[in-house]
Protein backbone atom coordinates (compact mmCIF):
# COMPACT_ATOMS: atom_id res chain seq x y z
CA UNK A 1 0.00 0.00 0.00
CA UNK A 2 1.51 3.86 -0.75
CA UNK A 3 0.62 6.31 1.73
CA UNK A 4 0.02 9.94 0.30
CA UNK A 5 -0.79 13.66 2.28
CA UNK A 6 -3.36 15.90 1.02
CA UNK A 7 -2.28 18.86 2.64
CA UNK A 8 -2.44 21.78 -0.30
CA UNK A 9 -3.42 21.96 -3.71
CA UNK A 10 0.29 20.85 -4.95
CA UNK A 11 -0.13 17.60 -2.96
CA UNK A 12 -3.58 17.37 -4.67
CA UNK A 13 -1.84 17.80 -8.05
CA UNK A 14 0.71 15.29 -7.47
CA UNK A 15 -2.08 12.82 -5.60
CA UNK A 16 -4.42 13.49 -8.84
CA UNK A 17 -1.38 12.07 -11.44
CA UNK A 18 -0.58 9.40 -9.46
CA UNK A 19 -3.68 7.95 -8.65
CA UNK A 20 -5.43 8.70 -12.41
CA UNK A 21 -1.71 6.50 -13.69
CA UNK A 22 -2.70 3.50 -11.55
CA UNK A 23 -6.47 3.74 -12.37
CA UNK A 24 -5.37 3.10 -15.93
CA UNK A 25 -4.63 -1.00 -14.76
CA UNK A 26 -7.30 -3.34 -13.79
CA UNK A 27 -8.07 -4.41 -9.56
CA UNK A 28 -6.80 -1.12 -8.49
CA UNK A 29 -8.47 0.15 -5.28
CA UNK A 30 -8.63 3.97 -3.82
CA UNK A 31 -9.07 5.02 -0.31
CA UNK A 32 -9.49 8.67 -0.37
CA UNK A 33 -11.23 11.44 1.89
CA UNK A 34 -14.46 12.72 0.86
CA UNK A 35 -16.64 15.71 1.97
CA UNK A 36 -18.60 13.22 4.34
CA UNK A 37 -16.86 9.83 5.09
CA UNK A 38 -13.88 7.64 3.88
CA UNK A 39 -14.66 5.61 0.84
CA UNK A 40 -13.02 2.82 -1.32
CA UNK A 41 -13.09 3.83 -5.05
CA UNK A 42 -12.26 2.31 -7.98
CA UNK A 43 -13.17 2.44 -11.81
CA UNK A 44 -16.70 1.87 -11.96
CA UNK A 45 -16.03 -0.33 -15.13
CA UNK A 46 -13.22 -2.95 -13.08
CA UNK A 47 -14.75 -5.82 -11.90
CA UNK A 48 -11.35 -7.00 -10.26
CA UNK A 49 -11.51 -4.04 -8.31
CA UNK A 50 -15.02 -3.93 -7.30
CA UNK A 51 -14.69 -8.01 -6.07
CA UNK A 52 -11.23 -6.63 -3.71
CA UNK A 53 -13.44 -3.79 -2.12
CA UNK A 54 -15.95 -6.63 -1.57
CA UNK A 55 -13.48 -8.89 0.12
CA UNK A 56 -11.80 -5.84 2.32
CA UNK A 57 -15.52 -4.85 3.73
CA UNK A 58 -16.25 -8.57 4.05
CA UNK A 59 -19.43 -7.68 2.07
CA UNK A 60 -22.38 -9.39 -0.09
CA UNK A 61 -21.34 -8.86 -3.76
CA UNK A 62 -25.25 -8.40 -4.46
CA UNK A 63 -24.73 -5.00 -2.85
CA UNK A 64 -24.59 -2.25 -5.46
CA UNK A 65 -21.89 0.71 -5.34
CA UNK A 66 -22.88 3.88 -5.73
CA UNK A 67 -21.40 6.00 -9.21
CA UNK A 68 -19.42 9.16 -8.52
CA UNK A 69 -19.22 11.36 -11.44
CA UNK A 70 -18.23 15.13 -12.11
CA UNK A 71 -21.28 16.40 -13.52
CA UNK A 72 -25.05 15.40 -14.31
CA UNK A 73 -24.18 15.37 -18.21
CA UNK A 74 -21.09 12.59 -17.29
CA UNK A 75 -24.10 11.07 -15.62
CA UNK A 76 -26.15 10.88 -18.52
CA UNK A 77 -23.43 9.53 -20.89
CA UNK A 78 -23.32 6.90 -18.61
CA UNK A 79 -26.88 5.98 -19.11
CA UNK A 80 -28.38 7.51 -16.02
CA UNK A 81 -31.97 8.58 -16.72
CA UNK A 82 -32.83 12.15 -14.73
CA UNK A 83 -36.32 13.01 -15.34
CA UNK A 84 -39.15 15.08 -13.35
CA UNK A 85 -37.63 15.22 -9.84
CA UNK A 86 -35.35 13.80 -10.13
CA UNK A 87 -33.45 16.15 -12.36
CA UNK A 88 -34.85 19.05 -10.04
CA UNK A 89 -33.13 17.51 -7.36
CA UNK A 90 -29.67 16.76 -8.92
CA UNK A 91 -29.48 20.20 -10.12
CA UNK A 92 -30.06 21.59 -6.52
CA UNK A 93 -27.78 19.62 -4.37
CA UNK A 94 -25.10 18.14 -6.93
CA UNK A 95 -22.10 18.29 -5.64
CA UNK A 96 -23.23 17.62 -2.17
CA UNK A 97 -23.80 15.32 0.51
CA UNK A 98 -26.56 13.53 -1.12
CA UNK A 99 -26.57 9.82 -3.48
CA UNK A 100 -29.52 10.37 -5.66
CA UNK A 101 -31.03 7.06 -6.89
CA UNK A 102 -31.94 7.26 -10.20
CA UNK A 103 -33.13 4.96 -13.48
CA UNK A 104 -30.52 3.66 -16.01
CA UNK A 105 -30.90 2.45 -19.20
CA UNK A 106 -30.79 -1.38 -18.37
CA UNK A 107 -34.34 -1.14 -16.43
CA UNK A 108 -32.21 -0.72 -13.13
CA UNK A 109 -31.67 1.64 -10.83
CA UNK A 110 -28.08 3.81 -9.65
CA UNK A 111 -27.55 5.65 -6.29
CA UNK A 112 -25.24 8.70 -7.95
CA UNK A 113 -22.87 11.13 -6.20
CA UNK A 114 -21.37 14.12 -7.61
CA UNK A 115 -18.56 14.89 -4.27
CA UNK A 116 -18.71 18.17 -3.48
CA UNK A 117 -14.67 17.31 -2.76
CA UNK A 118 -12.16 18.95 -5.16
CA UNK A 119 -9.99 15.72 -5.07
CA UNK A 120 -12.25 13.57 -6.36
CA UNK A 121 -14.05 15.96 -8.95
CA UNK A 122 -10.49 16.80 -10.18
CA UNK A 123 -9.65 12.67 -10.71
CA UNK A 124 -12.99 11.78 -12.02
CA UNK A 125 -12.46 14.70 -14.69
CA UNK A 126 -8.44 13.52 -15.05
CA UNK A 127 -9.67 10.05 -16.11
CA UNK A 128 -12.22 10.64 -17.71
CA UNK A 129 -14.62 8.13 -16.37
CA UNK A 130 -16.97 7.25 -13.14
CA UNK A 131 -16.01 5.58 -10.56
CA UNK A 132 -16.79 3.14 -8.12
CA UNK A 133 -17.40 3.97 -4.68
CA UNK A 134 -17.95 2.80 -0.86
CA UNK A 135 -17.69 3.85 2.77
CA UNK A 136 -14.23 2.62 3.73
CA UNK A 137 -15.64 0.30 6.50
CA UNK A 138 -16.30 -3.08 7.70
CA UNK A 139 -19.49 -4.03 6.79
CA UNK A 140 -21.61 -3.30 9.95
CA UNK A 141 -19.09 -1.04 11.45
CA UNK A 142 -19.00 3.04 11.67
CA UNK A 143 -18.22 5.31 8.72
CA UNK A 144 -13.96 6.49 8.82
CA UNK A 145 -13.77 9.68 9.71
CA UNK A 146 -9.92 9.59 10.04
CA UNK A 147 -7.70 7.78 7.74
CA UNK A 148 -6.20 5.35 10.88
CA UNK A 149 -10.25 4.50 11.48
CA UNK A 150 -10.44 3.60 7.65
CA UNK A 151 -7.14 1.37 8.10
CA UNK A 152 -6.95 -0.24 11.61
CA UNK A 153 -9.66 -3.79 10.64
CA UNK A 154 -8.69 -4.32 7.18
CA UNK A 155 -7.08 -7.47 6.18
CA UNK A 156 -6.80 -6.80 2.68
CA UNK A 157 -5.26 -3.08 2.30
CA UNK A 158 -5.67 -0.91 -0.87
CA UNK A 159 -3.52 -0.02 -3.16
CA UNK A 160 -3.63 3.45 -2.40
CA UNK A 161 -4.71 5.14 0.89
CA UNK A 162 -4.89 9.37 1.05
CA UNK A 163 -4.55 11.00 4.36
CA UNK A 164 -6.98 13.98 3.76
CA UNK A 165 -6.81 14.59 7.78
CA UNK A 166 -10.04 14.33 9.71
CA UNK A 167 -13.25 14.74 8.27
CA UNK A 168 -15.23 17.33 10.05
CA UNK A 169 -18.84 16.74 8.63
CA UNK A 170 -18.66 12.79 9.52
CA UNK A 171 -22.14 11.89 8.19
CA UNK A 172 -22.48 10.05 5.76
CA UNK A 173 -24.58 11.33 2.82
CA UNK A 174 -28.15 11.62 2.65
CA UNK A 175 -29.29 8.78 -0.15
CA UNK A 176 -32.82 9.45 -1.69
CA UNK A 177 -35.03 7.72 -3.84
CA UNK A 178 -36.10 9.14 -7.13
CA UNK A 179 -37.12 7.11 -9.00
CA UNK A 180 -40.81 7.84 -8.75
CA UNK A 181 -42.65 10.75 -7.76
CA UNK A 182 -42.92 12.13 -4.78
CA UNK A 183 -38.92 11.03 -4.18
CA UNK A 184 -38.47 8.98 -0.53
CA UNK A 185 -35.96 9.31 2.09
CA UNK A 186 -33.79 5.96 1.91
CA UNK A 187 -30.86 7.05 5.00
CA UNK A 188 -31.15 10.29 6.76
CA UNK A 189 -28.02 12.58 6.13
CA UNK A 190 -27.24 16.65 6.12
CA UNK A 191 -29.39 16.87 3.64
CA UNK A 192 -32.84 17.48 5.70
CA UNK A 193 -36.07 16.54 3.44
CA UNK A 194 -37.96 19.62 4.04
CA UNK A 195 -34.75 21.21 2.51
CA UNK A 196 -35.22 18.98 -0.16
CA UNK A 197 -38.99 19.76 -0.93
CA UNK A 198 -38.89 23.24 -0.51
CA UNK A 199 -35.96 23.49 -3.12
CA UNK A 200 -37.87 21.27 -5.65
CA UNK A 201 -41.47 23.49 -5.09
């Protein structure tokens, strides 16, 4: 595992390079800081990768990721559907604390995240794709609100772990459903509801 500091925006640079070179392999796997918790990333298109994360959160594989991209249109290439409130909401609170579930174009359904986390906006835009994401946690076990929290039960490490310091927000984000109309509350987060409807009205 290489350790890396995000202290400034020239360790960002050189974190950003570095981790969008490695990304370009197959069974590569991330731990970086976001704006809410610690996640495991990867490409959203590596199935290597996605079965490691599965292993190091001793997690069912039926268990879907959510998709962090840099913008709604990225989104939408990707064949996520946004339509009636759905698109109201994404162009409210993306990038923010919130994983939208929305329809795709296989019949299915994707929670989405746009990070409102320069880091990860800057390497989703670097390679050019979505990626694949996770709370960096034993399955069952708190959110990692400090790098050493994200580390200290893992028996498989990744291949790359960020130090982004502690995370101040430490919730974990706010995951709503909409798919249909009105949208539902799926895990309670920073984003309130009433916020939510009285955006959307």
């Amino acid at each position: 595992m290489k350790l890396l500091k995000s202290q400034n925006s020239a360790d960002q640079s050189l974190i950003i390079g570095e981790c969008a070179e490695l990304l370009s392999g197959k069974g590569v796997v991330l731990l970086l800081p976001t704006e809410t918790v610690y996640g495991f990333m990867c490409r959203w298109d590596d199935s290597k990768a996605r079965d490691k994360i599965f292993q190091m959160k001793k997690r069912n594989s039926d268990k879907p990721f959510q998709m962090l991209v840099s913008s709604i249109a990225q989104a939408e290439k990707e064949g996520l559907v946004f339509e009636g409130e759905s698109r109201k909401i994404a162009e409210k609170f993306f990038p923010g604390a919130m994983t939208l579930v929305v329809k795709n174009k296989n019949g299915g359904t994707t929670g989405l995240r746009i990070p409102d986390h320069p880091l990860i906006l800057k390497l989703i835009e670097k390679i050019n794709a979505p990626l694949a994401a996770t709370s960096a946690n034993i399955s069952g076990e708190s959110a990692a609100l400090t790098l050493e929290d994200a580390l200290k039960n893992l028996e498989i490490l990744p291949d790359v772990a960020v130090d982004g310091g502690k995370i101040e927000a430490g919730i974990a984000s706010t995951v709503v459903d909409a798919t249909s109309s009105p949208f539902k509350i799926l895990r309670e987060g920073p984003i309130s509801e009433e916020g939510i409807r009285k955006a959307i009205r």
